[in-house]
Protein backbone atom coordinates (compact mmCIF):
# COMPACT_ATOMS: atom_id res chain seq x y z
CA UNK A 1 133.32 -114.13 196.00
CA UNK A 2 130.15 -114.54 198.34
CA UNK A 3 127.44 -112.77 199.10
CA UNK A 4 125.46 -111.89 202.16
CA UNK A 5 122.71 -110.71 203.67
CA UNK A 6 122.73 -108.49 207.17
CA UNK A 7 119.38 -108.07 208.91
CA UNK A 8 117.66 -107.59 212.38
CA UNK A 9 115.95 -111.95 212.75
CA UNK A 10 113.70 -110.88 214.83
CA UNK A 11 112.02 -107.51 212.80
CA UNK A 12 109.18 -106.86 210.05
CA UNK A 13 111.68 -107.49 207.17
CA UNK A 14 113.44 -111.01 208.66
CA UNK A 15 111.00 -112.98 206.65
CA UNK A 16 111.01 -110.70 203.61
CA UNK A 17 115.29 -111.83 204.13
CA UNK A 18 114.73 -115.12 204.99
CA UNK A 19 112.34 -116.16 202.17
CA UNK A 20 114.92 -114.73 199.47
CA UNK A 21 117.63 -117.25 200.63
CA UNK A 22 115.35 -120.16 200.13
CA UNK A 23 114.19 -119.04 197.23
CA UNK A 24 117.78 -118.09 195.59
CA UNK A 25 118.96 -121.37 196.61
CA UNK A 26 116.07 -123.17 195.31
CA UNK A 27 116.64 -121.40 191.65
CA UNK A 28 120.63 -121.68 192.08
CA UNK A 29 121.30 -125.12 193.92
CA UNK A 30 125.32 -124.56 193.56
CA UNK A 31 125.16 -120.85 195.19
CA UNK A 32 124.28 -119.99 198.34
CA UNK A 33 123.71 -116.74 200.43
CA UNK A 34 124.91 -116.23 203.87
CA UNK A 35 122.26 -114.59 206.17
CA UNK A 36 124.00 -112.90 209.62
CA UNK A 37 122.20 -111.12 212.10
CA UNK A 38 122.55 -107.81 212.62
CA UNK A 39 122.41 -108.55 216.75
CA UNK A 40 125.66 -110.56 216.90
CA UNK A 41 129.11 -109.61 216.46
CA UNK A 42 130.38 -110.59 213.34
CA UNK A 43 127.18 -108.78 211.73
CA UNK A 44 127.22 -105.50 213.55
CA UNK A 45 131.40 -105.22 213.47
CA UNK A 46 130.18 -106.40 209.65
CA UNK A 47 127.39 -103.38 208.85
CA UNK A 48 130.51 -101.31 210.47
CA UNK A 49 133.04 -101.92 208.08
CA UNK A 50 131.17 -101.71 205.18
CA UNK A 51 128.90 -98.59 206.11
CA UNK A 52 125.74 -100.40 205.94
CA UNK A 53 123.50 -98.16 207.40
CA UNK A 54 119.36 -99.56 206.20
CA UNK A 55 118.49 -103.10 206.25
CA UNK A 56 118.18 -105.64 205.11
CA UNK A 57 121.19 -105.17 202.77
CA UNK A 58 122.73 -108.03 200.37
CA UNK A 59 126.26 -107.47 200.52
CA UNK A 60 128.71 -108.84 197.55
CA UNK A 61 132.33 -109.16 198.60
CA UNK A 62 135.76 -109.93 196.81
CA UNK A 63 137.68 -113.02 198.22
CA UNK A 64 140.14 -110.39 199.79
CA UNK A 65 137.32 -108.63 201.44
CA UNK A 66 136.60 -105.59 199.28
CA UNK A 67 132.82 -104.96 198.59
CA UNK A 68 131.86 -105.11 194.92
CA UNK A 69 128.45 -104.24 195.90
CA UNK A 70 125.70 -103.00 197.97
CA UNK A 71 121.94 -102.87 198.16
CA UNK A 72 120.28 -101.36 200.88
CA UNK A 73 116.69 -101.67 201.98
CA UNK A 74 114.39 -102.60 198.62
CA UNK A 75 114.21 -103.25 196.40
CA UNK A 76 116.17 -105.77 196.17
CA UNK A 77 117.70 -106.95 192.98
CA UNK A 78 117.12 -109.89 190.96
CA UNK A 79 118.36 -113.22 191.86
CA UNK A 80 120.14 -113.64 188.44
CA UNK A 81 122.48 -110.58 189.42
CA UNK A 82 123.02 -111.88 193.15
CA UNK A 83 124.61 -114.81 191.61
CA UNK A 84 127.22 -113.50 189.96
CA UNK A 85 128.59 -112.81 193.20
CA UNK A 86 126.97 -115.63 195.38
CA UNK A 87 129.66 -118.59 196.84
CA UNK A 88 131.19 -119.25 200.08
CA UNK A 89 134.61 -118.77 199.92
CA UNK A 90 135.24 -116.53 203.48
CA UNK A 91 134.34 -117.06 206.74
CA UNK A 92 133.50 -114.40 207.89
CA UNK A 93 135.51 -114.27 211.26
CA UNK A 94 138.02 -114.24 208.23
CA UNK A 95 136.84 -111.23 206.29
CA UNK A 96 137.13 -109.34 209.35
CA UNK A 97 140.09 -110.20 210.67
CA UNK A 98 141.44 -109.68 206.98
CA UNK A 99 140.54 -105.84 207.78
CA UNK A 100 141.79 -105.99 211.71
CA UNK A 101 138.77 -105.93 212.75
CA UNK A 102 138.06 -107.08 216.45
CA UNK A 103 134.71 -109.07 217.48
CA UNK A 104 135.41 -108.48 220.99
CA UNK A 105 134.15 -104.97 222.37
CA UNK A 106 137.16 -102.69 223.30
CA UNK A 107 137.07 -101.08 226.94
């Protein structure tokens, strides 16, 4: 199980995002959270397959890709909760190629 967090770097919540992962992995040194940018690939083919449609979203996701949940926008819940899903188990080139999903645009 992991968990992750999609979101535009370089917008007025980034830091609002980016501040959370610190913080979560200050409280839970053995858990992490994986932040991916909404302006690459992986994260918008990502925001895609799971309907993610306001960010920042935390995403929490099954080792065979399923979502288990989803929180959109704030608030955001409480880092206790997060970590029941939090880990790095999936890539996530893997996740999405686990759903036949393509990172290269289609002409």
């Amino acid at each position: 199980m992991r968990a992750v967090i999609l979101y535009h770097p370089n917008q007025e919540f980034a830091g609002m995002a980016e501040d959370y992962v610190k913080d979560f992995e200050r409280i839970h040194a053995d858990r992490s959270i994986e932040l991916i940018s909404l302006d690459t690939p992986a994260g918008a083919d990502m925001a895609r397959l799971y309907d993610v449609v306001r960010y920042p979203a935390i995403l929490a996701i099954a080792d065979d890709g399923s979502l288990q949940k989803l929180w959109q926008d704030r608030p955001w819940p409480l880092m206790d909760e997060v970590s029941t899903y939090a880990g790095d188990s999936l890539e996530v080139t893997d996740l999405l190629e686990y759903h036949s999903v393509s990172l290269t645009p289609s002409h």
